[in-house]
Protein backbone atom coordinates (compact mmCIF):
# COMPACT_ATOMS: atom_id res chain seq x y z
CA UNK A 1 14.49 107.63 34.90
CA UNK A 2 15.23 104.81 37.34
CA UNK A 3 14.22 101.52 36.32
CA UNK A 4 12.77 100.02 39.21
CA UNK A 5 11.51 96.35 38.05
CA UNK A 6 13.26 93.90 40.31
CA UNK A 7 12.15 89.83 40.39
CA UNK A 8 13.32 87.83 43.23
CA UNK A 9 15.09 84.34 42.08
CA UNK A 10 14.88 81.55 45.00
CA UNK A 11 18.46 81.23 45.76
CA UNK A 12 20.57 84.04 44.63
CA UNK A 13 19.73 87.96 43.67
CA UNK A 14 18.61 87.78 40.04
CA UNK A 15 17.29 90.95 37.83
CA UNK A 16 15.42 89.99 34.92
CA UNK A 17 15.82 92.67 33.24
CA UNK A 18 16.63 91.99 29.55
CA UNK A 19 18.58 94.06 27.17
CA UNK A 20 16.05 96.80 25.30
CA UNK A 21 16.24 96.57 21.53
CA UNK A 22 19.41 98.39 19.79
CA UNK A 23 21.27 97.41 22.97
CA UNK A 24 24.52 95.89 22.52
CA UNK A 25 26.17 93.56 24.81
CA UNK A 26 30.07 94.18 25.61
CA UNK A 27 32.29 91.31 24.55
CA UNK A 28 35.41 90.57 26.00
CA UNK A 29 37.93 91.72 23.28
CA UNK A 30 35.97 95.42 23.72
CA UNK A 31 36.47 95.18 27.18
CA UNK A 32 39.96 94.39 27.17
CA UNK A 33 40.58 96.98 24.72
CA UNK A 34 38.92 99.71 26.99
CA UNK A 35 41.27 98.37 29.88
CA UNK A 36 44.24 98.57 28.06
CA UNK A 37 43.86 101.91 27.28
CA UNK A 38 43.33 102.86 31.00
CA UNK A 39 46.28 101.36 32.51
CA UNK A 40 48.85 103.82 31.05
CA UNK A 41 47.10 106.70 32.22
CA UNK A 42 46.44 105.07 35.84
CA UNK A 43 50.42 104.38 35.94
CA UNK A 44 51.21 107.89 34.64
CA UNK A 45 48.90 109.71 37.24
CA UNK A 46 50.11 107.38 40.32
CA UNK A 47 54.09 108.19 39.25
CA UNK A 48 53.17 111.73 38.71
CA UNK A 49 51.81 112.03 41.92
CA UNK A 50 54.37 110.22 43.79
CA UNK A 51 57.16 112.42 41.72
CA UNK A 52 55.36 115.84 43.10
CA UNK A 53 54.35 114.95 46.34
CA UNK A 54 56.03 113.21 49.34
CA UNK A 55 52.25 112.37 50.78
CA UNK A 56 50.08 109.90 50.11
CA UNK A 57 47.00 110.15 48.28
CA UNK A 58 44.05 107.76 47.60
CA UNK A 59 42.96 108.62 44.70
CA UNK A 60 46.59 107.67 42.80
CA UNK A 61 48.41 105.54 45.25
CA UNK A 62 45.38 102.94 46.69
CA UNK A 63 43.12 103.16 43.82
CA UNK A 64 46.19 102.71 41.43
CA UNK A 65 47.48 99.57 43.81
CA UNK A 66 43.89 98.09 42.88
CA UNK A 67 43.76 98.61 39.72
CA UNK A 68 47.43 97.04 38.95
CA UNK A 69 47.05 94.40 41.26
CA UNK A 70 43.96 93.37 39.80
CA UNK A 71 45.28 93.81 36.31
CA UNK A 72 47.99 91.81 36.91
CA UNK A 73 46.36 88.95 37.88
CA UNK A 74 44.35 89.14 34.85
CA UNK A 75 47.23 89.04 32.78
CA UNK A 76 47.69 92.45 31.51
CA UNK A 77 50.85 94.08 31.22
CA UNK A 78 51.57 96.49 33.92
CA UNK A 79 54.61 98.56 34.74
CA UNK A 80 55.55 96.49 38.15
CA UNK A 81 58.19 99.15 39.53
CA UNK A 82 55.56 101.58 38.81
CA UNK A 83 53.47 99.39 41.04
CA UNK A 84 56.30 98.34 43.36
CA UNK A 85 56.92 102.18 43.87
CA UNK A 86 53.30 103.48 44.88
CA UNK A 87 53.33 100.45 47.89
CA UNK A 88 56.87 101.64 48.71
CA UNK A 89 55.80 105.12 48.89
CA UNK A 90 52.67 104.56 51.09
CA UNK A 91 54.87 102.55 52.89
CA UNK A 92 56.99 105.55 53.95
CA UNK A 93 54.08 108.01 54.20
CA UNK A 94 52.99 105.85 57.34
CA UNK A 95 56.63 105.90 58.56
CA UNK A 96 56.90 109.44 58.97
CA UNK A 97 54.26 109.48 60.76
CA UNK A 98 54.76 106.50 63.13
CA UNK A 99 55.14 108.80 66.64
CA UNK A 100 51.81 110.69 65.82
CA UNK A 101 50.23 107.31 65.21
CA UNK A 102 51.51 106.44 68.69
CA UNK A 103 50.65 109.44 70.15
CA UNK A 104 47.15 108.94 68.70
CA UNK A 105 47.52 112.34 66.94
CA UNK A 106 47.98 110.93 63.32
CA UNK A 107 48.67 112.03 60.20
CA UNK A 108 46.55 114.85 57.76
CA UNK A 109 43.66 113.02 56.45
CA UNK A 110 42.89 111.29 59.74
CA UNK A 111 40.91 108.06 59.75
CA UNK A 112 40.33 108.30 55.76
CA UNK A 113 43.93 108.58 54.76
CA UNK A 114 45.02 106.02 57.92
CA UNK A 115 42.59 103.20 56.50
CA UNK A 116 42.99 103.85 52.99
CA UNK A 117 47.19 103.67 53.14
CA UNK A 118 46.67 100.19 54.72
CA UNK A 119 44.32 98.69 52.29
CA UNK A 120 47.02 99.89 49.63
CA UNK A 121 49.12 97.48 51.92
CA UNK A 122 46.95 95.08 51.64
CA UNK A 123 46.38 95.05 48.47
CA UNK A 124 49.97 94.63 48.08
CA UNK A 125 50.39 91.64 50.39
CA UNK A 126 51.81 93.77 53.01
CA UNK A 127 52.27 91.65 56.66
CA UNK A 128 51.23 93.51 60.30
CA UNK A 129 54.20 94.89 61.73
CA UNK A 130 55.24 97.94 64.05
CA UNK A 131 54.17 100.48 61.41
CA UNK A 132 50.35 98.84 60.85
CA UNK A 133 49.87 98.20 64.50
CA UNK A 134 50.54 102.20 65.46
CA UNK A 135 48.32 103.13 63.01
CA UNK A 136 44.98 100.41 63.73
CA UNK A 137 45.64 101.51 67.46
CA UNK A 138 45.30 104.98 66.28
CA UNK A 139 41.93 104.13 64.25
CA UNK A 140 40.81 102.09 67.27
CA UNK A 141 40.76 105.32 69.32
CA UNK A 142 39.65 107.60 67.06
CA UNK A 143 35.95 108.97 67.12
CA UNK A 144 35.69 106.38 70.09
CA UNK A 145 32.96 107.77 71.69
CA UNK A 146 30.56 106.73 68.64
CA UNK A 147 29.16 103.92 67.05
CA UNK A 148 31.06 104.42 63.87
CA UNK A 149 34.00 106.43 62.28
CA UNK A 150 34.00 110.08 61.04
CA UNK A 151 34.94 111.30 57.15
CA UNK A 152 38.07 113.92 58.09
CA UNK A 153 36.72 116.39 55.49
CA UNK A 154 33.73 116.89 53.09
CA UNK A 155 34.81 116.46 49.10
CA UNK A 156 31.95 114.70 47.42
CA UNK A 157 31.78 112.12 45.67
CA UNK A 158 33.89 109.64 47.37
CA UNK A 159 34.43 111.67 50.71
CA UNK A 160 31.05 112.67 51.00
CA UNK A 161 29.40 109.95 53.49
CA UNK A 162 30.72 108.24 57.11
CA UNK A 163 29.74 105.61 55.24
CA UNK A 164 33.32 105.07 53.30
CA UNK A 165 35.39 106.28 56.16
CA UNK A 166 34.02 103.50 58.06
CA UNK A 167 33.80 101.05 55.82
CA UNK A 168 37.93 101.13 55.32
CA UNK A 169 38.63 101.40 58.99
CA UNK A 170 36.87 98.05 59.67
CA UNK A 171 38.75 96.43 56.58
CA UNK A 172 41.61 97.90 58.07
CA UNK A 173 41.11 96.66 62.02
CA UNK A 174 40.10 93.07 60.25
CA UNK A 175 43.41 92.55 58.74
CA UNK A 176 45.84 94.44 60.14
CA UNK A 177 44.45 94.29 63.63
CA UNK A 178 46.77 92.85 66.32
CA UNK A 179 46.09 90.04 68.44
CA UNK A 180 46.07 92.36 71.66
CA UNK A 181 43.73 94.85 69.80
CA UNK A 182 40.91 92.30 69.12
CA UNK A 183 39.06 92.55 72.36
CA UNK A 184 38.83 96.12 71.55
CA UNK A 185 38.10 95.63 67.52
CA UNK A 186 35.28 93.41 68.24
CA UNK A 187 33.56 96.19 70.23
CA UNK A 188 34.13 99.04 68.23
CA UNK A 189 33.19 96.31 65.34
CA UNK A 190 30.12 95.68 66.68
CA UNK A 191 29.42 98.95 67.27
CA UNK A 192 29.67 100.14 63.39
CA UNK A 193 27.69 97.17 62.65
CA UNK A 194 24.55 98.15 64.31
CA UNK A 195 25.23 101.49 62.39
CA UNK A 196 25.56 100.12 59.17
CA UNK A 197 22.22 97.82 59.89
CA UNK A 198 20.20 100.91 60.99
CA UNK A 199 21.42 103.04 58.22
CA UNK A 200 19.16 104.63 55.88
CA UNK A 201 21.42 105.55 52.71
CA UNK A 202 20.44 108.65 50.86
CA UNK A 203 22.87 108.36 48.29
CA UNK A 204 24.62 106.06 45.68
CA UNK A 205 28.00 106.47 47.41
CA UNK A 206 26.10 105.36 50.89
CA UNK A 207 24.33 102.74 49.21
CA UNK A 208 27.87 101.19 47.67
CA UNK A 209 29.39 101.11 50.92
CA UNK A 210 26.72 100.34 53.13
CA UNK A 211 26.76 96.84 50.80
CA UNK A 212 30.49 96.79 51.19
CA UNK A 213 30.24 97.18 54.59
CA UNK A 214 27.87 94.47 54.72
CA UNK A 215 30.27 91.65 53.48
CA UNK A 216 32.74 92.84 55.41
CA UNK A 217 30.85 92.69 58.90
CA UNK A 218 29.08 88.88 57.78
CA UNK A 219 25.96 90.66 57.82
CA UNK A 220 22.93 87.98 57.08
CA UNK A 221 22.33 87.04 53.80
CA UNK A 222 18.80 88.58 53.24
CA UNK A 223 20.11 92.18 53.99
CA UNK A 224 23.02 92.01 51.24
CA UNK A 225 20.43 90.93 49.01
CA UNK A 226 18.33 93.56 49.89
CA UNK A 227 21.04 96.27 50.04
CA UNK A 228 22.11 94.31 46.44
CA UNK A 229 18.45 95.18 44.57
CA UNK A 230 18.15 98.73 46.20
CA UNK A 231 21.34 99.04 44.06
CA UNK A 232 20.33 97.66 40.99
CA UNK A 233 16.78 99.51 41.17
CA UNK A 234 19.22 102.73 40.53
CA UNK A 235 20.27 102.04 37.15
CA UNK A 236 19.15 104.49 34.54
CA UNK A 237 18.40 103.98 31.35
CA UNK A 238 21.78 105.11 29.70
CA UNK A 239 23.05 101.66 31.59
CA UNK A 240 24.74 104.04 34.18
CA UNK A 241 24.32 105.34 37.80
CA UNK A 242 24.30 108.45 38.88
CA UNK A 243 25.81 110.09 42.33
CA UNK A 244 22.62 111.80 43.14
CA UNK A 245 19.17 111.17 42.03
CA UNK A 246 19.04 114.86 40.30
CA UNK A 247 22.24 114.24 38.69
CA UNK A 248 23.29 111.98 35.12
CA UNK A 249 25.39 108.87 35.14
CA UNK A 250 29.23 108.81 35.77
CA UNK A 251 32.26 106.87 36.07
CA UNK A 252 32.34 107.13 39.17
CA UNK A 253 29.15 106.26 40.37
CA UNK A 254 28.78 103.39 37.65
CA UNK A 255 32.12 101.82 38.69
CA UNK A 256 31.49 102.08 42.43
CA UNK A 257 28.59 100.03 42.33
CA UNK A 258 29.75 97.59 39.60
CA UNK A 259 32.50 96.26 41.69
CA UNK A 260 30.23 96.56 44.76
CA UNK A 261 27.61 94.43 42.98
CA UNK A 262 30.07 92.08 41.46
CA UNK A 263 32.07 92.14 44.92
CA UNK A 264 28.51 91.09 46.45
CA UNK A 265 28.09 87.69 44.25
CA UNK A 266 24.99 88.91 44.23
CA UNK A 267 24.60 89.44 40.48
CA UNK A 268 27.28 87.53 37.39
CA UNK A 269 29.30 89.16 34.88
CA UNK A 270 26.41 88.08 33.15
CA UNK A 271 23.91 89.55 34.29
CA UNK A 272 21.50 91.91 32.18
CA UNK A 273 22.41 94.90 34.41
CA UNK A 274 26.45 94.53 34.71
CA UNK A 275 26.10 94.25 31.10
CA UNK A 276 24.37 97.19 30.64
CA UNK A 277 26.48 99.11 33.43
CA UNK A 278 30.04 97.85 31.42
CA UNK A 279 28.52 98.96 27.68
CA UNK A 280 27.96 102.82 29.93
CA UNK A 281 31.46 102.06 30.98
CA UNK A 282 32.83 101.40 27.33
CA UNK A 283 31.00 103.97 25.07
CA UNK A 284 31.67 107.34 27.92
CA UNK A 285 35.42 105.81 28.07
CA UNK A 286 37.27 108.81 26.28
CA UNK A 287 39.20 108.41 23.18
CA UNK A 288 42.61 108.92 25.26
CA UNK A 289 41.74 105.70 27.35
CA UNK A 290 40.34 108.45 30.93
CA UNK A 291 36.51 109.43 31.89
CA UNK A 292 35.66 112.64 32.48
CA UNK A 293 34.07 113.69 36.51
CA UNK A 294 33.65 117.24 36.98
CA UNK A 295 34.89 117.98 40.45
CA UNK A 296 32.02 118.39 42.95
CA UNK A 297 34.60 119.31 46.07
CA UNK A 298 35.61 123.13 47.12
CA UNK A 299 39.74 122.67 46.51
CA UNK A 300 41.72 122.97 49.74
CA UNK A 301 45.24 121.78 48.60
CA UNK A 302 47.59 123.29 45.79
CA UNK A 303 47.06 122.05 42.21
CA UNK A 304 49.52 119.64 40.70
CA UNK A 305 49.34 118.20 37.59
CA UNK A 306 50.18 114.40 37.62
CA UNK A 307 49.66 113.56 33.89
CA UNK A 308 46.13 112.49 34.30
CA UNK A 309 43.68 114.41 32.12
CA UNK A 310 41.09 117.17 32.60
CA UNK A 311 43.07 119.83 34.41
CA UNK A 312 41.64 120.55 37.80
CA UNK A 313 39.08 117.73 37.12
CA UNK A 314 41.79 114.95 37.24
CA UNK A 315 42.04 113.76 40.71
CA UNK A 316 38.11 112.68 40.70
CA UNK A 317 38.28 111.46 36.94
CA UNK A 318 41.66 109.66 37.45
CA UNK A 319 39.65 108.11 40.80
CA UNK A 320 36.53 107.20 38.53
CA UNK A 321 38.63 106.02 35.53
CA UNK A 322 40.20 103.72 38.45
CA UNK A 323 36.86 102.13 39.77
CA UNK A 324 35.73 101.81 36.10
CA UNK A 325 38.65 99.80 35.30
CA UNK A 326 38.41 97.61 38.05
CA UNK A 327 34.59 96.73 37.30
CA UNK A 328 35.55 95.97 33.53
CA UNK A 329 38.02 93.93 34.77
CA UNK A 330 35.41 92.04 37.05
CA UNK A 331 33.00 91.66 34.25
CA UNK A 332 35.90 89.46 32.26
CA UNK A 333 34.93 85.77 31.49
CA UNK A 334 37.28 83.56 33.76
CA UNK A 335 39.32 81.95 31.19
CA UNK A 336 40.68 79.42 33.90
């Protein structure tokens, strides 16, 4: 059951929701203890994958970048070759496939795995050059004849909507865009953003990135907050959110729209319903440190094990354990 009671502050997004009795509310030292026991496994999935396969992947080389990166900055230990390693490798993924880039061909994945490599850069601190500008004039011509970009495949959760695709290209174009491509990014920009505005989301995954999309485009204020509540009117009453209305709360839905939410400004650390959303976070966090996602996708690539648990579950827990960790590490205090 969704709980649906949403009260409109004056100046900012606020829930008043309060905490139901027997509710407990996360403190830091739980939280921290929950991250720490993610990291290892995050760092052992993104070297295992690196180890076994030459190609990049997004669910253990850019979600892995974000979660160390973030990390790091918090102060937590990471392992920074590990981290050093899954940027380098990305790195050379796009380099092997700099003349199909040119060519506007690109690489397997198309537009998803294009988009997602550079925000890994990104994340990393990576600066335009040869490599990035091949690949955003690839983007820029892809799907050009419509008003927004196209998912390559179909494997739900996270590759499930033109929603995400889209919302990575544009981060993509914004930063990595050169000066000669802008004429062109503006109207392809512009383009998607009329999508995004006219977009009616039918899932959680839509919803999260529709919002994303939002701050990324400088979309007016009283549509974030709009997109922002829709959100927040999703949470069940286990604290979590769920990928489809029929289905129970995940990781991966829960973390999604955490950072989304917290990503927004829209709602504090504080705030009745990120608590509630972190204490789901900490009590289905298993006792190895991973969540558990059973895979919703039909599997068109060879198995590999990468040291991540849950077998043939791992690449969609190991990407849900990611986005989870990266929410509990947006709900920390600022001890600055």
């Amino acid at each position: 059951m969704h709980n649906t009671v949403l009260q409109a502050c004056v100046c900012c997004l606020c829930v008043n929701m309060t905490l139901a009795a027997g509710e407990t509310v996360p403190d830091p030292t739980t939280i921290r203890a929950a991250i720490s026991r993610s990291i290892p496994l995050i760092e052992t999935a993104s070297a295992g994958s690196a180890r076994e396969r030459t190609c990049f992947t997004c669910h253990n080389q850019a979600l892995a970048v974000l979660v160390l990166s973030e990390a790091q900055q918090r102060g937590f230990p990471i392992d920074k070759t590990n981290l050093q390693r899954q940027v380098d490798h990305t790195a050379a993924a796009l380099k092997r496939g700099l003349e199909k880039y040119r060519s506007g061909r690109g690489q397997g994945g198309g537009p998803d795995m294009a988009s997602f490599s550079l925000w890994t850069l990104e994340l990393a601190g990576r600066k335009p050059d040869d490599i990035t500008s091949a690949v955003t004039g690839y983007l820029l011509e892809r799907n050009r004849s419509r008003d927004h970009w196209l998912r390559n495949s179909t494997r739900p959760p996270s590759m499930s909507s033109d929603t995400n695709t889209s919302y990575f290209v544009i981060r993509a174009l914004n930063h990595f865009g050169t000066e000669a491509q802008q004429p062109r990014i503006k109207d392809r920009i512009a383009q998607a953003r009329d999508w995004f505005l006219k977009l009616k989301p039918a899932t959680t995954e839509e919803r999260v990135f529709q919002l994303r999309a939002f701050l990324e485009l400088d979309v007016e204020a009283s549509r974030i907050k709009s997109a922002s509540q829709q959100l927040v009117a999703l949470q069940n009453a286990d604290g979590g959110w769920s990928q489809l209305p029929e289905m129970s709360s995940d990781a991966y839905a829960t973390g999604t729209v955490l950072v989304a939410l917290l990503r927004s400004n829209q709602l504090q650390p504080t705030d009745p319903t990120i608590q509630r959303g972190i204490q789901y976070l900490v009590d289905s966090q298993q006792p190895d440190g991973s969540w558990y996602v059973k895979s919703r996708a039909n599997p068109f690539q060879t198995y590999f094990e990468t040291g991540y648990p849950h077998g043939k579950d791992q690449f969609i827990s190991a990407t849900a354990g990611s986005w989870a960790t990266v929410a509990l590490l947006l709900a920390l205090p600022d001890e600055g």
